[in-house]
Structure formats: structure tokens, C-alpha cells
Protein backbone atom coordinates (compact mmCIF):
# COMPACT_ATOMS: atom_id res chain seq x y z
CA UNK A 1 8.75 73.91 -15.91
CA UNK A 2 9.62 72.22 -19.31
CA UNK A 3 6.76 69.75 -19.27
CA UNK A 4 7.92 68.26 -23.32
CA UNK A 5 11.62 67.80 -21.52
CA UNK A 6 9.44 65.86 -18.55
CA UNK A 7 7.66 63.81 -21.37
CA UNK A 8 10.91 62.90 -22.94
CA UNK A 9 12.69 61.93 -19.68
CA UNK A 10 9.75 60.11 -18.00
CA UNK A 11 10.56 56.35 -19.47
CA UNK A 12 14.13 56.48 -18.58
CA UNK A 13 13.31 57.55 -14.91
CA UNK A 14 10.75 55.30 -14.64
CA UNK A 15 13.93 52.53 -16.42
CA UNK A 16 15.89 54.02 -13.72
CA UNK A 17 13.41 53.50 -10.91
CA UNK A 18 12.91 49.96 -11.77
CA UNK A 19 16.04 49.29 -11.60
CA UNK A 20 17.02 50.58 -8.67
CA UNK A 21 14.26 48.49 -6.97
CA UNK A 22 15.62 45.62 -8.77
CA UNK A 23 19.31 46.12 -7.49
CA UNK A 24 18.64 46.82 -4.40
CA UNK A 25 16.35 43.79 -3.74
CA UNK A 26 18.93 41.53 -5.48
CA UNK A 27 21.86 43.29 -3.13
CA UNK A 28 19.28 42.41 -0.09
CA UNK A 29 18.91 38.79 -1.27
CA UNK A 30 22.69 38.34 -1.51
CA UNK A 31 22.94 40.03 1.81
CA UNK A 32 20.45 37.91 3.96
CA UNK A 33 21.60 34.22 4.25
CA UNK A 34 18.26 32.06 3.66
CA UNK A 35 17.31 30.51 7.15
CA UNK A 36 18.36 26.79 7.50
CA UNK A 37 17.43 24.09 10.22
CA UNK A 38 20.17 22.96 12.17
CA UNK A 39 21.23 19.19 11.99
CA UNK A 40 20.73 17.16 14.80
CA UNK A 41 23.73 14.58 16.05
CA UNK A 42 23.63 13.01 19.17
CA UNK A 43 26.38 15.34 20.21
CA UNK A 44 23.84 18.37 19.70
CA UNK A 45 21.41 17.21 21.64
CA UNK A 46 21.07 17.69 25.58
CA UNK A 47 23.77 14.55 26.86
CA UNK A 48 20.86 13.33 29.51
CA UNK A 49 18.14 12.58 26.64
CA UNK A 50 21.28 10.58 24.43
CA UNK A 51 22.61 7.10 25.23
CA UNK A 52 26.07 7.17 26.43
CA UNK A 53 27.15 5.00 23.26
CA UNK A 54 26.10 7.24 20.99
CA UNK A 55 27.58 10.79 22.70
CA UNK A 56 30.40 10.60 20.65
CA UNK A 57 28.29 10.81 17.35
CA UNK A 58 28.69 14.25 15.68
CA UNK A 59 27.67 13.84 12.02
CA UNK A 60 25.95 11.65 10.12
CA UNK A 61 23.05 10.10 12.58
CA UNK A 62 20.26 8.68 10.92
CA UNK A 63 16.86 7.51 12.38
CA UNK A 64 16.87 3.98 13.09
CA UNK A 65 14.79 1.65 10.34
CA UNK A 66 11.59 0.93 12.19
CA UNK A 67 8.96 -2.44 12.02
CA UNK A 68 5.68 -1.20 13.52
CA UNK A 69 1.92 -1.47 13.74
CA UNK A 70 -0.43 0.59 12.54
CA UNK A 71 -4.79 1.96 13.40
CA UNK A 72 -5.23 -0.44 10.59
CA UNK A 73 -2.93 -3.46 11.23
CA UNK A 74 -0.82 -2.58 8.76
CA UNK A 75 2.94 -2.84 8.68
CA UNK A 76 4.59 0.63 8.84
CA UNK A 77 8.55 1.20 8.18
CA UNK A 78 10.55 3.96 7.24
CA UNK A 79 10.10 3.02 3.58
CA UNK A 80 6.30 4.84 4.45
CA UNK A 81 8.07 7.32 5.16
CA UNK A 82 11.00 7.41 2.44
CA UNK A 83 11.19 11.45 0.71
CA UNK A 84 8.91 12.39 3.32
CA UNK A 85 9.17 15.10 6.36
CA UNK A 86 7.32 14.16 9.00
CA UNK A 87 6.57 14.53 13.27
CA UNK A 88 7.20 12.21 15.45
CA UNK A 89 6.20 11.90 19.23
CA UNK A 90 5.43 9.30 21.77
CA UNK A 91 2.23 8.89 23.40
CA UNK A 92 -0.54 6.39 25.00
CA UNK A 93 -4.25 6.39 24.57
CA UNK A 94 -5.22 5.72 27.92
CA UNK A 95 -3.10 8.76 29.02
CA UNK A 96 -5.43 11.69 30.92
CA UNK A 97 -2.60 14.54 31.02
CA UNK A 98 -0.06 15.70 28.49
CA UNK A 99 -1.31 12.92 25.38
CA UNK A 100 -4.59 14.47 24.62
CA UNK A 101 -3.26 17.90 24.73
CA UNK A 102 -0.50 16.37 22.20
CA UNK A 103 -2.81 14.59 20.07
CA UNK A 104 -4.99 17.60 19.21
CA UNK A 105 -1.69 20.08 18.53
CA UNK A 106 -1.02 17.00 15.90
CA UNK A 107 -4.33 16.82 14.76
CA UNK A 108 -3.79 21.01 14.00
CA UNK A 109 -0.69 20.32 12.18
CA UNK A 110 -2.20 17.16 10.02
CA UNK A 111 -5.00 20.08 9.24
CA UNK A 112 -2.41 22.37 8.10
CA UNK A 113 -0.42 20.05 6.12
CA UNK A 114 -3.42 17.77 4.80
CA UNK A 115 -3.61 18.69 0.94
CA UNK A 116 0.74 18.08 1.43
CA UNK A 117 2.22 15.12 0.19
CA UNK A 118 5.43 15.72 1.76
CA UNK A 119 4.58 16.20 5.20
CA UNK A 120 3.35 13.27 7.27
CA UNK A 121 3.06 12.59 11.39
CA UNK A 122 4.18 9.09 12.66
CA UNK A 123 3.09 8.64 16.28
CA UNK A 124 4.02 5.85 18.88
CA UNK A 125 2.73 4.16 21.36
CA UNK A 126 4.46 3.50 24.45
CA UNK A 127 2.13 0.96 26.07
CA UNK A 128 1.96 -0.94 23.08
CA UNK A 129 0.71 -4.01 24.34
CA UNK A 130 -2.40 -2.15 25.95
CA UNK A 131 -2.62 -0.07 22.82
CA UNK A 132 -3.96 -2.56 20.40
CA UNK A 133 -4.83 -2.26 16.95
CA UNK A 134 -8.80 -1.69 17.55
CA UNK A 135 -8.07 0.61 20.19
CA UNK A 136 -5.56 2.79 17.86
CA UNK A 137 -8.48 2.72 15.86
CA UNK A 138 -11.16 3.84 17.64
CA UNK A 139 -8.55 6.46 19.17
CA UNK A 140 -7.14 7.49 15.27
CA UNK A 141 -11.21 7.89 14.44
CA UNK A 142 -12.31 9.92 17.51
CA UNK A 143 -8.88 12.06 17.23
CA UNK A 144 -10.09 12.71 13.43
CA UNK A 145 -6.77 10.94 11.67
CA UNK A 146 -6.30 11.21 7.93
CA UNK A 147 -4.91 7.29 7.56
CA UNK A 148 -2.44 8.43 4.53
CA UNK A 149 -0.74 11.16 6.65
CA UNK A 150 -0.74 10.02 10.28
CA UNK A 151 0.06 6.80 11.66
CA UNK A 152 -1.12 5.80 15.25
CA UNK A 153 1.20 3.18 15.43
CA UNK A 154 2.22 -0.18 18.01
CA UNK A 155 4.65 -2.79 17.95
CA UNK A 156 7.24 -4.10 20.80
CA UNK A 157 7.98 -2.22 23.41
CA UNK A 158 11.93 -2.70 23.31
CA UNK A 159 11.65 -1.39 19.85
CA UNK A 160 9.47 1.41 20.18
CA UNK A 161 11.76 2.51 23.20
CA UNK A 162 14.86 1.95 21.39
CA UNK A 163 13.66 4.53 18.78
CA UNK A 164 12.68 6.96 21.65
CA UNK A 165 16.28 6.76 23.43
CA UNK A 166 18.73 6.26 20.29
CA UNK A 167 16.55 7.26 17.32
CA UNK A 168 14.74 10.71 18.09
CA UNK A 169 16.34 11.34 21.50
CA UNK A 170 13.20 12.39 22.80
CA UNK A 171 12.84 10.80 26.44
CA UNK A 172 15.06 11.88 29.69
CA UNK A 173 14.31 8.58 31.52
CA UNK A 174 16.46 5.63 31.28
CA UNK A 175 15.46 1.94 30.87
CA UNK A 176 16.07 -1.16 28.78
CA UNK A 177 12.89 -0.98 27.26
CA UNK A 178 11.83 -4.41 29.91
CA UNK A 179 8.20 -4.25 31.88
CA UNK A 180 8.20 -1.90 34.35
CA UNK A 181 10.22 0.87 31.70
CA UNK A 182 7.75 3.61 30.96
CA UNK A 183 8.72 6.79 29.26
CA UNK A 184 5.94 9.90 28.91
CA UNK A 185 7.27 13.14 26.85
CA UNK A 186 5.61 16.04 25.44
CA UNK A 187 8.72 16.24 22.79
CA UNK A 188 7.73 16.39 19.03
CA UNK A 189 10.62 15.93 16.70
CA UNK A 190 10.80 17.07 13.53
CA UNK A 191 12.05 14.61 10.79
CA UNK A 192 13.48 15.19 7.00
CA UNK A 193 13.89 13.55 3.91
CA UNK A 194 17.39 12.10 4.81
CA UNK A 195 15.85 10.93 8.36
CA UNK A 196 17.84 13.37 10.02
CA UNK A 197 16.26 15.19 13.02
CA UNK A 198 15.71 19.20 12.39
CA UNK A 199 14.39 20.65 15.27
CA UNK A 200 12.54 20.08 19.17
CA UNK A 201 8.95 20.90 20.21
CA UNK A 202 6.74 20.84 22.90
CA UNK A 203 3.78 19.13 21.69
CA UNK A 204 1.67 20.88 24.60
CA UNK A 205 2.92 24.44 23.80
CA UNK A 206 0.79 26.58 21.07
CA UNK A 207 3.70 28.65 20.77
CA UNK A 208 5.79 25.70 19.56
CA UNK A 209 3.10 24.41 17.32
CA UNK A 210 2.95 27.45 15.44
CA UNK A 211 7.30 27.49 15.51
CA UNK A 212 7.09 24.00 14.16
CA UNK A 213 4.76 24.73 11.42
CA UNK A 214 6.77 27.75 10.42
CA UNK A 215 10.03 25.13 10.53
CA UNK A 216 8.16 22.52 7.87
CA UNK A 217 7.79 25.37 5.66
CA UNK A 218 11.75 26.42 6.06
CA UNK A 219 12.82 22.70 5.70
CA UNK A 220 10.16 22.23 2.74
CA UNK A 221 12.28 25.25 0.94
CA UNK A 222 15.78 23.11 1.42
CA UNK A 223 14.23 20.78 -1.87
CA UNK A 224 13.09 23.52 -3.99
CA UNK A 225 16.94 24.49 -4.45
């Protein structure tokens, strides 16, 4: 073997070698579209969870601007929330089944997300006049809430239903939003910059959790291009 021809040659095959890896990750790159979240419109969603006067809608919805009540009395609207991605669900403190289970999978997710600025969790409750602003307190304190990421929030009931049915289309059940309306969902909805919904989870579902966090992180790469 001509070992001095080896010495010689060894740069430009290593050259070649790098380059080789470099093409064919670029030519992989090119070749595998980056994942995107879909868009949300009414028209998207399942037609039982939308309001009929919004089934028509197939671009362009928009989360509805909010007035609400937060753990701390304070006054909570989408401008909060304005160049942020956040999670939304619906919930009541008093509730013994699917809330707690909900609360702690959000409580995960505000744990994941804490040192984040761009990620916050907005949740309502949907027997706000029971749900006062001491008991969202003591509730936001035993549930371990970081007040600058996660609002625990109240405010009227037509309003906070109105959101539920029209804004996040996260409830089955019908109703004007009057006194004997309830609505209970597991649904956590994910939320971006533009308030456009991005994606469905069950709040309940580990599974989901863990697909949700993985779909913050996809939607957090949409604002690095």
C-alpha cells in the first residue's frame, strides 16, 4: 500500500466526506416539510361543539376579546395575553371528577413551561358566581399556580359561556349561558399568538398532555422563522 499517496489524499477525502454529510443533510432538510399546526375555523371543528351561526366560518376566526376575573381580583383580557401562546380549558373548583384530574395535567404543563415567557394557561370557571375570588385563591394556592403564567379566572356566566361555545368551541352542550346552563369538558385548547386555535386535548389523558407539550414546542418554532 502507498501509505505517502494515503497521506497526500487524506484531507481531500476527509473534504469529500464532509461534504457529502453536508449535502445530504441539506437534500433531507429540503425534502422533509417542517411540521405545522393546523388552523382551526369553525368549519374544522366537529359541527355539534360550533354554533350554527358561525358553521359557515372557514378562515379567519379569532378568539373573542374577553373581560374576566382573576385568583387575585384582577382584571384579565386578551391584552394579558397579547404575543402569547397559551391553554385554555373550562373548569369548577367544587368539581370531584374530571377538574382535579385537569387541574394537575395543567399544573404539569405550567412546570414545563415555567422559565417561558411565551407560554401561559388561562383557565375558566364555569360556576362563576360560586367560584369567587378568595376561593380561586385558595384553589390557585393549593393547585401550586405561578400568578404570572396561569390565571384561575371568573366573571359572568353568559360571558364565560359565550367564549366556551363561539370562542374555543370546546363544549358539546347547548345553552344560552341563563341559570340552569352548565357545561363540564375535559377539552384543552391550544391558543397562538394571532388568537387562533391550533390544536384539541383531553385535559384528563397523559397521552395528550405529553402531545400538547410536544405541539407548544412545534407552534413556538412558527416565530423563530
Amino acid at each position: 500500500m502507498d501509505t505517502q499517496f494515503f497521506k497526500k489524499s487524506f484531507p481531500t477525502l476527509v473534504i469529500m466526506g464532509l461534504f457529502s454529510v453536508i449535502m445530504i443533510y441539506a437534500i433531507y432538510t429540503l425534502l422533509t416539510p417542517e411540521k405545522k399546526l393546523p388552523i382551526y375555523n369553525p368549519a374544522d371543528v366537529n359541527p355539534k361543539l360550533v354554533d350554527e351561526s358561525l358553521l359557515h366560518i372557514r378562515r379567519n376566526h379569532k378568539v373573542l376579546d374577553f373581560k374576566l376575573i382573576n385568583q387575585n381580583g384582577d382584571t384579565i383580557t386578551q391584552e394579558d395575553y397579547k404575543n402569547k401562546i397559551y391553554v385554555a380549558d373550562f373548569f369548577f373548583t367544587r368539581c370531584m371528577t374530571i377538574c382535579p384530574v385537569m387541574t394537575n395535567n395543567m399544573g404539569k404543563l405550567q412546570e414545563v413551561f415555567k422559565d417561558d415567557d411565551d407560554i401561559k394557561f388561562l383557565s375558566h370557571s364555569v360556576t362563576p358566581v360560586m367560584d369567587s375570588v378568595p376561593i380561586l385563591k385558595e384553589y390557585a394556592i393549593k393547585k401550586g399556580v405561578i400568578d404570572s403564567k396561569w390565571n384561575i379566572t371568573t366573571g359572568t356566566k353568559k360571558h364565560i359561556y359565550e367564549l366556551a361555545r363561539k370562542s374555543y368551541f370546546a363544549v358539546l352542550d347547548e345553552g344560552d349561558g341563563g341559570l340552569q346552563d352548565f357545561i363540564h369538558t375535559e377539552n384543552f385548547v391550544l391558543v397562538d399568538k394571532k388568537r387562533q386555535i391550533r390544536g384539541y386535548y383531553d385535559g384528563t389523558d397523559l397521552d395528550d398532555i405529553q402531545r400538547l407539550i410536544a405541539d407548544i414546542k412545534i407552534l413556538k418554532n412558527e416565530y423563530l422563522d
